[in-house]
N, C-alpha and C. Protein backbone atom coordinates (compact mmCIF):
# COMPACT_ATOMS: atom_id res chain seq x y z
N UNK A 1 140.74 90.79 98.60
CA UNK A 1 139.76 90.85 99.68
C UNK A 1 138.40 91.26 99.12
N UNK A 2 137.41 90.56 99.46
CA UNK A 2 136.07 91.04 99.13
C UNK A 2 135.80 92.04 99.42
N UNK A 3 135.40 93.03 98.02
CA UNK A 3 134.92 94.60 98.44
C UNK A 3 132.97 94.35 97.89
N UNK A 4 132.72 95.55 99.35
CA UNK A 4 131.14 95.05 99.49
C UNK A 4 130.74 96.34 99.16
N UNK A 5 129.71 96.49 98.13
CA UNK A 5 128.66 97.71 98.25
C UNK A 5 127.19 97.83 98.92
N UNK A 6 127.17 98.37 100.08
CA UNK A 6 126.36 98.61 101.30
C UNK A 6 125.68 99.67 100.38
N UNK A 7 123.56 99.11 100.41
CA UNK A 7 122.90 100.58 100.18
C UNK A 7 122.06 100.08 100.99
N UNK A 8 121.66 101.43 101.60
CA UNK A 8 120.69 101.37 102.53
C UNK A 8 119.65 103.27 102.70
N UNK A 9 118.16 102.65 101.91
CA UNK A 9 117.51 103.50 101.58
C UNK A 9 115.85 103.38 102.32
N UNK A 10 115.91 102.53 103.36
CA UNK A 10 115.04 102.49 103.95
C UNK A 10 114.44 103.34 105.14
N UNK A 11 114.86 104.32 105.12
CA UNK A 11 114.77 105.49 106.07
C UNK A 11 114.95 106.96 105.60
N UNK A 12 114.63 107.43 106.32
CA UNK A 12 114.67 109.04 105.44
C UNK A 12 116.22 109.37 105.20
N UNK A 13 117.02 108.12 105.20
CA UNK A 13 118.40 108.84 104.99
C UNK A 13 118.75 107.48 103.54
N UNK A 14 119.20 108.21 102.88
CA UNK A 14 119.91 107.77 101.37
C UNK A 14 121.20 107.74 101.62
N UNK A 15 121.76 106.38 101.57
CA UNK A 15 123.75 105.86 102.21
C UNK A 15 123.50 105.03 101.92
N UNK A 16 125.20 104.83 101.10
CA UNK A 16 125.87 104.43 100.56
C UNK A 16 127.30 104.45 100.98
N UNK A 17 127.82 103.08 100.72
CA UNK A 17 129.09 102.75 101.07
C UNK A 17 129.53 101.41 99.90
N UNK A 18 131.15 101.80 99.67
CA UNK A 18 131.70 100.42 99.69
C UNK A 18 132.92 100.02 100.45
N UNK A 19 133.06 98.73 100.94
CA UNK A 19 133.62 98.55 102.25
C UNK A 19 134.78 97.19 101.55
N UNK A 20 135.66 96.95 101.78
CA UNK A 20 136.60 95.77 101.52
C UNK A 20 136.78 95.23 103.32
N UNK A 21 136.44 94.10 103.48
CA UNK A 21 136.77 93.74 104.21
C UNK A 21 136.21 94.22 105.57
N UNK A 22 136.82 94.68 106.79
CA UNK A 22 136.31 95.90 107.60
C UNK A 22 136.89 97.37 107.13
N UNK A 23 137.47 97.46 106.48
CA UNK A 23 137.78 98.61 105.63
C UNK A 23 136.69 99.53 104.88
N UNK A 24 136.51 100.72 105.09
CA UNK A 24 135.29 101.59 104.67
C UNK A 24 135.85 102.34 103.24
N UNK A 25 135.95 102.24 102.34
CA UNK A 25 136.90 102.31 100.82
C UNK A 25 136.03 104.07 100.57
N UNK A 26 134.88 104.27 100.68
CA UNK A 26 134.17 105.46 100.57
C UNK A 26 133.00 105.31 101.18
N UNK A 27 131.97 106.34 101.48
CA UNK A 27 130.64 106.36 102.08
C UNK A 27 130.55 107.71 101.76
N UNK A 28 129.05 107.45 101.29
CA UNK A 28 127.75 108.71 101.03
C UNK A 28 126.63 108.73 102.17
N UNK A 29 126.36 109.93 103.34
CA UNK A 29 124.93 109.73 103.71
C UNK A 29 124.14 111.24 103.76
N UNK A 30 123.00 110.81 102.95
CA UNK A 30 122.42 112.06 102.96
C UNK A 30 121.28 111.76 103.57
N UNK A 31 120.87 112.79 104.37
CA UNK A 31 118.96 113.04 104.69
C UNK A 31 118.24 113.09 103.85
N UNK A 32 117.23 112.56 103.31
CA UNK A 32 116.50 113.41 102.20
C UNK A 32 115.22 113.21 102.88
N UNK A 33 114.66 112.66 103.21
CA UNK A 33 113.45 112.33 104.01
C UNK A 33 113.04 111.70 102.57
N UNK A 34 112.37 112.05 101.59
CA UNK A 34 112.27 111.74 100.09
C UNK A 34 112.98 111.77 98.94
N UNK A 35 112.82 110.90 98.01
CA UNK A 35 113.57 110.98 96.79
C UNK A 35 114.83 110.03 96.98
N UNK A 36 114.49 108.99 97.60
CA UNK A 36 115.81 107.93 97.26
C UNK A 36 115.96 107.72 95.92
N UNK A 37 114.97 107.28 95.18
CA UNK A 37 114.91 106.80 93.73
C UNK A 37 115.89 107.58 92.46
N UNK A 38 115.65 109.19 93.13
CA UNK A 38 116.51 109.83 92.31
C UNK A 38 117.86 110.12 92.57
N UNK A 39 118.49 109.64 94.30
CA UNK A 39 119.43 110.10 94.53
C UNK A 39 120.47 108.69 94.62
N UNK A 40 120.04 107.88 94.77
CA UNK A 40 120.57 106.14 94.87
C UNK A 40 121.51 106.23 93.69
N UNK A 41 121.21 105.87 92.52
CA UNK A 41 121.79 105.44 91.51
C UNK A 41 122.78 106.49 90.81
N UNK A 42 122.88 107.73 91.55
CA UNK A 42 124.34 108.62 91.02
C UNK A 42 125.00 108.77 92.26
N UNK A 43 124.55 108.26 93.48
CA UNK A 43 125.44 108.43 94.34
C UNK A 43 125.84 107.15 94.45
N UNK A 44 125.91 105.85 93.79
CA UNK A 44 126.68 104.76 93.80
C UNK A 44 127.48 105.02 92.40
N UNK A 45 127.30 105.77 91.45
CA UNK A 45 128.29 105.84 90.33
C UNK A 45 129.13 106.54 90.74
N UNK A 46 129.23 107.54 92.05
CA UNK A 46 129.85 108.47 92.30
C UNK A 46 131.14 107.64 93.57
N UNK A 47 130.84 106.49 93.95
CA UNK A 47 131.88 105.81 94.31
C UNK A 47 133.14 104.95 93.66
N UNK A 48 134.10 104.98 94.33
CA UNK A 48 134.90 104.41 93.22
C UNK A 48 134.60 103.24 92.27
N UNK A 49 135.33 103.65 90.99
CA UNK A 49 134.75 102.06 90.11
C UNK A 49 133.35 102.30 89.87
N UNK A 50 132.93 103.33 90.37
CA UNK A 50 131.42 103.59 90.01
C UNK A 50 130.41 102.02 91.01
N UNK A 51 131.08 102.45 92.15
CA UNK A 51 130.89 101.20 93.03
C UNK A 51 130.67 99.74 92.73
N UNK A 52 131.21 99.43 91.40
CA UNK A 52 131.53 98.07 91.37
C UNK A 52 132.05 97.18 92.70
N UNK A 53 131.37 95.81 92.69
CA UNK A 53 131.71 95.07 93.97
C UNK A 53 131.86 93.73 93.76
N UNK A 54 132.46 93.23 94.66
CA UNK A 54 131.89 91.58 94.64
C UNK A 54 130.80 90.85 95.25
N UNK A 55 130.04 91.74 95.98
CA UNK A 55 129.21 91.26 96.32
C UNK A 55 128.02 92.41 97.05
N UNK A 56 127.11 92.58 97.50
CA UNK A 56 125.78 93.73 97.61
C UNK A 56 124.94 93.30 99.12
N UNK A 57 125.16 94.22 99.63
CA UNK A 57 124.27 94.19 101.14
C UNK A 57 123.47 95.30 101.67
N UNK A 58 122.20 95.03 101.29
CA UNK A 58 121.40 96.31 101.84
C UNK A 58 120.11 96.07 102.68
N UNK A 59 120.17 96.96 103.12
CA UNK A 59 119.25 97.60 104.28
C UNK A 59 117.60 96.82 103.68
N UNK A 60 117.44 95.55 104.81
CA UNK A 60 115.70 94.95 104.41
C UNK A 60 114.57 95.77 104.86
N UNK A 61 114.86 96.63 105.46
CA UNK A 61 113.95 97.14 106.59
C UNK A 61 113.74 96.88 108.44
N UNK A 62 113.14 97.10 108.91
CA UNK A 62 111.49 98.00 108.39
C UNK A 62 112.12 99.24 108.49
N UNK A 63 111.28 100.19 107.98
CA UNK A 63 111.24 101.05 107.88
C UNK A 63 110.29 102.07 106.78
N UNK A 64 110.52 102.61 105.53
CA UNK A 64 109.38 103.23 104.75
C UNK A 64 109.14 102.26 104.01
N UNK A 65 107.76 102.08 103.38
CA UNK A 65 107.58 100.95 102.68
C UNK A 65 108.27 101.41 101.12
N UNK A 66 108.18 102.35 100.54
CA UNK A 66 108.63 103.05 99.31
C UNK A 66 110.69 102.92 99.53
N UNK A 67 110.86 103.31 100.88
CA UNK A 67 112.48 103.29 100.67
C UNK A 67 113.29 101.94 100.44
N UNK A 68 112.61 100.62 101.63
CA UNK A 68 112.75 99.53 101.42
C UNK A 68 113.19 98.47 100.24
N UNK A 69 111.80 99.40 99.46
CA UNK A 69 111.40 99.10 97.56
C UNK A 69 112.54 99.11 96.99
N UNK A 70 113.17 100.55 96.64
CA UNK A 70 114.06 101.17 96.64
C UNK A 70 115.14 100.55 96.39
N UNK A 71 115.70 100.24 98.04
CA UNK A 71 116.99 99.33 98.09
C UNK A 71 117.07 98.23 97.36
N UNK A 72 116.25 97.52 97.42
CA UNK A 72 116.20 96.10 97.23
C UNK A 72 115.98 95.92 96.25
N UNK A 73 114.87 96.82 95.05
CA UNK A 73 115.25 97.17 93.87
C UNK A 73 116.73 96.87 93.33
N UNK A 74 117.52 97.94 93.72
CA UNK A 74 118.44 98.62 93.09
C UNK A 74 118.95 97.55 93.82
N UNK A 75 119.48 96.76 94.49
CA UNK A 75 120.43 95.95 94.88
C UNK A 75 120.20 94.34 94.05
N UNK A 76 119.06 93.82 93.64
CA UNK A 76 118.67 93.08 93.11
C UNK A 76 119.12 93.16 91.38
N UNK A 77 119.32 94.32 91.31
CA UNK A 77 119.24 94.64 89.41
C UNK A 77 120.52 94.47 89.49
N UNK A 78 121.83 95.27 90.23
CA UNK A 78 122.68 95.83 90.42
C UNK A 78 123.18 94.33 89.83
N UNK A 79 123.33 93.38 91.35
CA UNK A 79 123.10 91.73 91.38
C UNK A 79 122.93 91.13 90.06
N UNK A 80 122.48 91.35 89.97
CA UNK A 80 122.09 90.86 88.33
C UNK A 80 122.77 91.08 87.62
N UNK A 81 122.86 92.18 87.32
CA UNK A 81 123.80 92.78 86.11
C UNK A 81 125.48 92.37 86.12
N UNK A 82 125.62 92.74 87.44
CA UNK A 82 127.02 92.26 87.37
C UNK A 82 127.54 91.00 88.02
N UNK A 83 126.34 90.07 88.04
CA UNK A 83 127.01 88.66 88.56
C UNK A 83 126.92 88.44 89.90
N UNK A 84 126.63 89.14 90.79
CA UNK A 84 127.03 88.68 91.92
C UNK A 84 125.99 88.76 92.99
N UNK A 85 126.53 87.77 94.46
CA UNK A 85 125.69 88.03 95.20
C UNK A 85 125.04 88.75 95.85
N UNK A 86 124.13 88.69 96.34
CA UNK A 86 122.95 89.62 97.28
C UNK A 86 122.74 89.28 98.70
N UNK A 87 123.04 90.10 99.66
CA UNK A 87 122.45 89.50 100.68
C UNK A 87 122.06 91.15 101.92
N UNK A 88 120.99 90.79 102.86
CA UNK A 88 120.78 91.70 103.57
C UNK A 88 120.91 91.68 105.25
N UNK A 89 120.45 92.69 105.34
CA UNK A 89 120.57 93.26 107.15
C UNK A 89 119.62 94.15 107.81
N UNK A 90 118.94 93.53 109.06
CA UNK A 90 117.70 94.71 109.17
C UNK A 90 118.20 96.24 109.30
N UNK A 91 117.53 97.18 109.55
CA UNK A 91 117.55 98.45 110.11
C UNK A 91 117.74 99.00 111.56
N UNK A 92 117.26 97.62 112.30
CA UNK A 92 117.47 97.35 113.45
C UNK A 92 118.96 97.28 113.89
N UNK A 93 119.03 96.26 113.10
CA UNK A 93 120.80 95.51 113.38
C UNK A 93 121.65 96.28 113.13
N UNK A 94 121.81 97.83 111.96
CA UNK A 94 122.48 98.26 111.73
C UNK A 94 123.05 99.31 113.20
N UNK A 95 121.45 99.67 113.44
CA UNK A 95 121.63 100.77 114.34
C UNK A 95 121.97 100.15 115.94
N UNK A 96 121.75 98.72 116.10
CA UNK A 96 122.74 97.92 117.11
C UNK A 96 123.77 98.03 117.30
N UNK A 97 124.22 97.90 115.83
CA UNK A 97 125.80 97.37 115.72
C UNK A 97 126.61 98.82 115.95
N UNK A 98 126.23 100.10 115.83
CA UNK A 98 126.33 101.61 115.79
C UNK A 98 126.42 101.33 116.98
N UNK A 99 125.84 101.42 117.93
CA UNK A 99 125.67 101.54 119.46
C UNK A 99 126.41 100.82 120.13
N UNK A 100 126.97 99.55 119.82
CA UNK A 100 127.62 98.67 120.41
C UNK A 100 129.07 99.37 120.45
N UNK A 101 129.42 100.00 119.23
CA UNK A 101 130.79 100.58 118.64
C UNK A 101 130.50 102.27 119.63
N UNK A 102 129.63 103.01 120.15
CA UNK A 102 130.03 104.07 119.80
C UNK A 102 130.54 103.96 121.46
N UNK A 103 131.46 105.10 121.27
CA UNK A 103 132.33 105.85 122.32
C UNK A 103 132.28 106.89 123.57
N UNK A 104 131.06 107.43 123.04
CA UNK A 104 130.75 108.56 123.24
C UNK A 104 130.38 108.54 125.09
N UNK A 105 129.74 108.06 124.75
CA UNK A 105 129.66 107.44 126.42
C UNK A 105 129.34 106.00 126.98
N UNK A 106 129.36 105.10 128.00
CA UNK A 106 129.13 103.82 128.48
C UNK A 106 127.28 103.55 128.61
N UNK A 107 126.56 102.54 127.83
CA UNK A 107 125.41 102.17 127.96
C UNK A 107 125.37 100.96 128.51
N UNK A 108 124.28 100.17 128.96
CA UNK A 108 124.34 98.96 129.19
C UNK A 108 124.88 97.79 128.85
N UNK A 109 124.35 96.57 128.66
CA UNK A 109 124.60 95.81 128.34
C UNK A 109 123.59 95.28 127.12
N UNK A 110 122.33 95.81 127.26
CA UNK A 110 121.73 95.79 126.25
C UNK A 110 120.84 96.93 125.95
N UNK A 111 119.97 97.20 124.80
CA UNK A 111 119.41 98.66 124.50
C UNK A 111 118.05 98.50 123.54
N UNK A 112 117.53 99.48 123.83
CA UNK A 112 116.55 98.93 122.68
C UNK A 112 116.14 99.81 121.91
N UNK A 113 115.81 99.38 120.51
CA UNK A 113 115.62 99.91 118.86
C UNK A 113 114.25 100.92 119.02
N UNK A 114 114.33 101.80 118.63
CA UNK A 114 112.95 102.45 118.29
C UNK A 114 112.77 102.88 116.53
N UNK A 115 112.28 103.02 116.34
CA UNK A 115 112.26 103.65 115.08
C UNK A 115 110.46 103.84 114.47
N UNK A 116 110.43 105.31 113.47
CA UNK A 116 109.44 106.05 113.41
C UNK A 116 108.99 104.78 112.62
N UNK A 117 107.47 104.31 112.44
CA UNK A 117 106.90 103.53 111.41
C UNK A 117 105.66 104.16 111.19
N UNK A 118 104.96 103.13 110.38
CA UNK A 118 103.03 104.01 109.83
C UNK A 118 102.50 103.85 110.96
N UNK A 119 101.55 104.84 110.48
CA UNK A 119 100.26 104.80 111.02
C UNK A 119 100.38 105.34 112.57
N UNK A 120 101.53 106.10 112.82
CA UNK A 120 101.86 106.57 114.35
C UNK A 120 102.64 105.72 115.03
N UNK A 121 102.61 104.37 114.86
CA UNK A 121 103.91 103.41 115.44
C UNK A 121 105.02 103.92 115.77
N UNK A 122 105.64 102.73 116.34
CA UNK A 122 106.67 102.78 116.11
C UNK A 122 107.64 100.97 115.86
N UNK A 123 108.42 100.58 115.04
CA UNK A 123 109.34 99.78 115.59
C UNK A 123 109.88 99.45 116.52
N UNK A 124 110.23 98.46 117.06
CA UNK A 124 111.00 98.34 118.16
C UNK A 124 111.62 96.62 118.24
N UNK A 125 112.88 96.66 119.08
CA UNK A 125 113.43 95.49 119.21
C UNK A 125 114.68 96.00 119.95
N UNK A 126 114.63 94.87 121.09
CA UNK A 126 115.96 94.36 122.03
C UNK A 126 117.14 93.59 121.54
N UNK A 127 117.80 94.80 121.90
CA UNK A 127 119.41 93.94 121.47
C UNK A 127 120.21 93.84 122.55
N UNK A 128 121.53 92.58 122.90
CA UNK A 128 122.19 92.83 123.42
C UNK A 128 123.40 92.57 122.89
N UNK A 129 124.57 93.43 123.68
CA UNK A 129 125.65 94.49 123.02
C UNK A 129 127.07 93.55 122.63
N UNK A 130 126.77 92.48 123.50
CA UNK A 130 128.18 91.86 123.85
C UNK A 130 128.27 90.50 123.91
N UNK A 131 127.99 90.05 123.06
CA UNK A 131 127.74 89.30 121.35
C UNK A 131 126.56 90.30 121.54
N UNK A 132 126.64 90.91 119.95
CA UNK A 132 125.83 91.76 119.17
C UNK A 132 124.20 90.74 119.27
N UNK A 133 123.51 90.69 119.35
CA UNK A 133 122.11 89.54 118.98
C UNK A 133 121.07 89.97 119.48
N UNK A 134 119.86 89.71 118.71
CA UNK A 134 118.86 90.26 118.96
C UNK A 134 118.17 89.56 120.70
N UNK A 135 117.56 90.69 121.05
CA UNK A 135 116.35 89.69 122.40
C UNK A 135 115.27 89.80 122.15
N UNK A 136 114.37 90.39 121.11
CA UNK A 136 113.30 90.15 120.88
C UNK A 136 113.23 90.35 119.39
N UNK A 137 111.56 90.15 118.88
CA UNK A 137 111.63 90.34 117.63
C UNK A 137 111.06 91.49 117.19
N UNK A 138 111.11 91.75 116.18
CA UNK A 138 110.37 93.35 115.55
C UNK A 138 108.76 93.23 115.38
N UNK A 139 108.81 94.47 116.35
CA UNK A 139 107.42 94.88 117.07
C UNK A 139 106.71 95.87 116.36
N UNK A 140 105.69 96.43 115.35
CA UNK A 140 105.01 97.62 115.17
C UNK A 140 104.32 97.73 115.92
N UNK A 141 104.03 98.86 117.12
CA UNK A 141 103.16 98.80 118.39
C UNK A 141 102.88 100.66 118.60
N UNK A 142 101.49 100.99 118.69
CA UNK A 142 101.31 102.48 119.59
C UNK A 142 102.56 102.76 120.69
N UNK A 143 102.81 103.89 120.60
CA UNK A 143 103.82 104.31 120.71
C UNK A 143 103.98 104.13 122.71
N UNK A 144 102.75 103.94 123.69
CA UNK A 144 101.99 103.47 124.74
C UNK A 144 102.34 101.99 124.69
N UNK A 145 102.38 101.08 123.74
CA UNK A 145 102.63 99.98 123.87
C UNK A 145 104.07 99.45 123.81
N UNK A 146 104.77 100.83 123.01
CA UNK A 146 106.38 100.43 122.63
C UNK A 146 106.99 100.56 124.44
N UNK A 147 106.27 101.60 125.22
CA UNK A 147 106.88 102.31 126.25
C UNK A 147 107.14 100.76 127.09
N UNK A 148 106.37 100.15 127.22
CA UNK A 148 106.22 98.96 127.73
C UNK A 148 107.34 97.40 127.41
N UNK A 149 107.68 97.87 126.14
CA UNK A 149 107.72 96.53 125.31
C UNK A 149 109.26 96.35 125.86
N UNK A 150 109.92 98.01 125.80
CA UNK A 150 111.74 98.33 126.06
C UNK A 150 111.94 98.55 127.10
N UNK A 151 112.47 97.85 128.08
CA UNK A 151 113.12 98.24 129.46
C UNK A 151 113.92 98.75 129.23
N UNK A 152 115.01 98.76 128.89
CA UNK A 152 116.20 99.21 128.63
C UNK A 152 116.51 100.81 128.49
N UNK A 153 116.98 101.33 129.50
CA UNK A 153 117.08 102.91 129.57
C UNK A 153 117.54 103.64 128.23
N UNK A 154 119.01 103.01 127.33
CA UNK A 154 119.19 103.62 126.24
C UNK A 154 118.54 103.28 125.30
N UNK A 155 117.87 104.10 124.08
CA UNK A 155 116.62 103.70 123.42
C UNK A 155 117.32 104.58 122.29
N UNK A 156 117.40 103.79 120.86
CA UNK A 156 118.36 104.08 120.04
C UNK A 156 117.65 104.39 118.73
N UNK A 157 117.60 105.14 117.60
CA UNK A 157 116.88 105.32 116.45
C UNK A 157 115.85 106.23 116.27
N UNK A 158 115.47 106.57 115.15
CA UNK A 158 114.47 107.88 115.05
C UNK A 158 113.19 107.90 115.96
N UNK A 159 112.93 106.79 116.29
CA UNK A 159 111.40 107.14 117.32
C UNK A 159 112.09 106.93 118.05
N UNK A 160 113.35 107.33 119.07
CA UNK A 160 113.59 106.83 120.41
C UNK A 160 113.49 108.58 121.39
N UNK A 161 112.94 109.35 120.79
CA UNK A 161 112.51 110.29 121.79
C UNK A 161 110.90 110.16 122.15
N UNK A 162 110.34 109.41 120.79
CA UNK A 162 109.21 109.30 121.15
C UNK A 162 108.64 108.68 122.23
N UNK A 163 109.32 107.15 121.92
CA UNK A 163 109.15 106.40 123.38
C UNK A 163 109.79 106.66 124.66
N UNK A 164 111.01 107.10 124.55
CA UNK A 164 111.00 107.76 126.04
C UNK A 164 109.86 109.20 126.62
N UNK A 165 109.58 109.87 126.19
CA UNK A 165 108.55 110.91 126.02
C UNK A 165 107.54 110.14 126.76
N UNK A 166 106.89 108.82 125.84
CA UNK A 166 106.26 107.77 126.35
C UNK A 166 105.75 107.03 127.88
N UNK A 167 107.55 106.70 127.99
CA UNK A 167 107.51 106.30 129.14
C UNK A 167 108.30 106.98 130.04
N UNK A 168 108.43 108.22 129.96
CA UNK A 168 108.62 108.94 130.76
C UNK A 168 110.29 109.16 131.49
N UNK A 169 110.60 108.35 130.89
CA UNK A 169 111.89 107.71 131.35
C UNK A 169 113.08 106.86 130.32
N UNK A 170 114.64 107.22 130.92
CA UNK A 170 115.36 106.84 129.73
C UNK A 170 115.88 108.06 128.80
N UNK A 171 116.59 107.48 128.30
CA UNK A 171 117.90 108.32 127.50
C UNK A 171 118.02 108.21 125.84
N UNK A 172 117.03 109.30 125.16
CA UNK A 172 117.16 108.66 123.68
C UNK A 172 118.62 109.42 122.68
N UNK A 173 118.79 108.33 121.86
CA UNK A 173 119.81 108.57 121.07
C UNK A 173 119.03 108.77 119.56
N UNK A 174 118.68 109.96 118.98
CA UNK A 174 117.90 110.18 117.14
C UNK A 174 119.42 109.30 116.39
N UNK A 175 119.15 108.57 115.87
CA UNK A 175 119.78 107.92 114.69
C UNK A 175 119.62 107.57 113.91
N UNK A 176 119.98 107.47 112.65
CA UNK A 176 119.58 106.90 111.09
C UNK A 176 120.17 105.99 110.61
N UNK A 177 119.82 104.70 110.16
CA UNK A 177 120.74 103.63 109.72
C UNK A 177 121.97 104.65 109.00
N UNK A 178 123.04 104.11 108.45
CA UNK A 178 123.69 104.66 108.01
C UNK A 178 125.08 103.30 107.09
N UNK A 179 125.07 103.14 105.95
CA UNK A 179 125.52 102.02 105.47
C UNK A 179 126.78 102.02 105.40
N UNK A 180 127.65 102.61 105.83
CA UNK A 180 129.14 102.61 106.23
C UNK A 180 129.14 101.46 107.85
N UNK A 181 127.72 101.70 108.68
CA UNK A 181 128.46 101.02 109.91
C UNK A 181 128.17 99.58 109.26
N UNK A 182 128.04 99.16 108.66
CA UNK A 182 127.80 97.58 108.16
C UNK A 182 129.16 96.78 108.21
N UNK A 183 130.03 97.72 108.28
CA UNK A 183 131.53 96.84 108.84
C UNK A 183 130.92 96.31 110.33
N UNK A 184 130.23 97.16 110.98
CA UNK A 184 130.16 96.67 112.28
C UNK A 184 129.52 95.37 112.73
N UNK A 185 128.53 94.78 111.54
CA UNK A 185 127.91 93.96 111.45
C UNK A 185 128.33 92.83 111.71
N UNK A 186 128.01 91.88 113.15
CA UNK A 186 128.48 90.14 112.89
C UNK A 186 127.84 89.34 111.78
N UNK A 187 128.63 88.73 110.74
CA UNK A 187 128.08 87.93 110.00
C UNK A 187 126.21 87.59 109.66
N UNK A 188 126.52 86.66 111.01
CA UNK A 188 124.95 86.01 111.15
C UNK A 188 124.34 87.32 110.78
N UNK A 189 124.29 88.73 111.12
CA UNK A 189 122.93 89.29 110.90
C UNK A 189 123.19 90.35 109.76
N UNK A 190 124.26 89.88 108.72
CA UNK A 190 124.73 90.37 107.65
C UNK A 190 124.43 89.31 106.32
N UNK A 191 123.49 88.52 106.66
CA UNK A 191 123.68 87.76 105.56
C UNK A 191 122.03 86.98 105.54
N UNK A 192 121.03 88.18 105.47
CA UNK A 192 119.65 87.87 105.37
C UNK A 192 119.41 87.75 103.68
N UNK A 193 118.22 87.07 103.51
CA UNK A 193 117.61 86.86 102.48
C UNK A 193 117.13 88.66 101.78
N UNK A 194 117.66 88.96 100.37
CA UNK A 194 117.31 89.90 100.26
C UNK A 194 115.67 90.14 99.92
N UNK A 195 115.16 90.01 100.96
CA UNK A 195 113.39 90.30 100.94
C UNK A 195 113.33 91.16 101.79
N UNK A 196 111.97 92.13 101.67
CA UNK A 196 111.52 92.99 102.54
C UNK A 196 110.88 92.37 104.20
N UNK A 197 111.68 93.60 105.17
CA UNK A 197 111.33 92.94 106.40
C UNK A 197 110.08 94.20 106.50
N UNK A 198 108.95 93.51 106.62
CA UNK A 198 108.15 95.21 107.01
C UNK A 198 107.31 95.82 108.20
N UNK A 199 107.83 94.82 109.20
CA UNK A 199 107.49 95.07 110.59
C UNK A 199 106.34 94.73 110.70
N UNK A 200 105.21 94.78 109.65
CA UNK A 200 104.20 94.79 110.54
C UNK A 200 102.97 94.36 109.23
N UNK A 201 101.93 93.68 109.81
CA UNK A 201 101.14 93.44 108.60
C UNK A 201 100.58 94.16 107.56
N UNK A 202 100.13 93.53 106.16
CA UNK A 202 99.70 94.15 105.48
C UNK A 202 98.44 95.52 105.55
N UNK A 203 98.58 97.09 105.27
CA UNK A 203 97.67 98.05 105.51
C UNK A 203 95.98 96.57 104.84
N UNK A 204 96.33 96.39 103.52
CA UNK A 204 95.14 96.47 102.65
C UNK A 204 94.70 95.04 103.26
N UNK A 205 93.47 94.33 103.07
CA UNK A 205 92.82 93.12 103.51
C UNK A 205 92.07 92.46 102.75
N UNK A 206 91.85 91.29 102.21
CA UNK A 206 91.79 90.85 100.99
C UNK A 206 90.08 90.94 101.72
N UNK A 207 89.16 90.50 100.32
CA UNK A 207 87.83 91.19 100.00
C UNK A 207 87.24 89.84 100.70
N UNK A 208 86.24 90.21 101.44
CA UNK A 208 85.06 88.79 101.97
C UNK A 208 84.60 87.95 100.93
C-alpha cells in the first residue's frame, strides 16, 4: 500500500506525518509560530524509516510566505532525492476536510475558512461538507471585507475569531492545518501542482 509523507509548514504550526493508505503510521505537530527550517528536517528523520515514502504531499498554502518556502522546499528536494512523486493540498482544504470529520458537535452543511494572512488580512474560502468541495475561491480581504464574503455561521482556522468579532456574529473554531488530517483529504484536492498558493498578489511592483 502506498505510504505517504504529509509536511505541512505553512502556518505557525510545523507537522508532520506519514500515512499508508488512510492509515496514520506516525504524526508530529508542533506550534512554533517560527523556525520551521530548523525543526522540519529532524522531525521527518524522527519518523519511521526516517520517513521514507512513496510518494510526498504538502501543504501549498496560503498562509506565511517563509513557511510555504519551507514546505515545498523540503518536499521538492526530498522528491528528488529519493525518486518519487510530489504532489500538494491547500491550507484551506486541509482545515475543511478537519471539520467535515470532527465530532464534537453538528455544523452545517457548509462553513467557511478564515485564516490569519499579511498585512492585517485575512484568508478566506467556502466549503461545502458533503462532498468535501470548495464554493468559492481564496480571498485575501480586510478583515470588514472577510465579514461579508462568509455567510456561513461556523468559521474555521486561525483568523476565524477575527472575522466573527467582525461580523459580529457566528461561531469560531482557532485551528491549525495539521498534516496527519490529510487522510481526510478527497483525492481531487490532494493532488495539486506542488507550487505556492499565496492568496494574494505580489507585496513588491515592478519599476515604471
Amino acid at each position: 500500500m502506498l505510504r505517504t509523507l504529509v509536511i505541512d509548514t505553512a502556518t505557525a504550526a510545523c507537522s508532520v506525518a506519514l500515512i499508508e493508505g488512510k492509515a496514520i503510521i506516525a504524526a508530529t505537530h508542533d506550534v512554533v509560530g517560527r523556525g520551521h527550517a530548523e525543526r522540519l528536517m529532524p522531525m521527518i528523520a524522527a519518523l519511521p524509516g526516517g520517513g521514507r515514502a512513496d510518494a510526498i504531499l504538502v501543504d501549498c498554502g496560503p498562509g506565511s510566505f517563509t513557511g510555504v518556502r519551507i514546505g515545498l522546499a523540503a518536499a521538492r528536494a526530498l522528491g528528488l532525492g529519493w525518486g518519487i512523486g510530489v504532489h500538494g493540498y491547500s491550507s484551506t482544504a486541509i482545515l475543511a476536510a478537519a471539520a467535515a470529520n470532527r465530532t464534537a458537535s453538528p455544523i452545517g452543511s457548509s462553513i467557511g475558512i478564515a485564516m490569519v494572512g499579511g498585512h492585517g488580512e485575512l484568508f478566506v474560502q467556502r466549503y461545502a461538507l458533503h462532498p468535501l468541495m470548495p464554493l468559492s475561491a481564496i480571498e485575501s480581504l480586510p478583515p470588514h471585507a472577510a465579514a461579508t464574503a462568509l455567510s456561513e455561521a461556523d468559521i474555521f482556522g486561525s483568523g476565524a475569531a477575527q472575522l466573527v468579532a467582525a461580523r459580529g456574529s457566528g461561531i469560531a473554531h482557532d485551528q491549525l492545518p495539521r498534516a496527519a488530517d490529510a487522510v481526510l483529504l478527497p483525492e481531487d484536492l490532494a493532488r495539486l501542482a506542488p507550487s505556492p498558493i499565496y492568496g494574494r498578489g505580489a507585496d513588491a511592483k515592478p519599476a515604471a
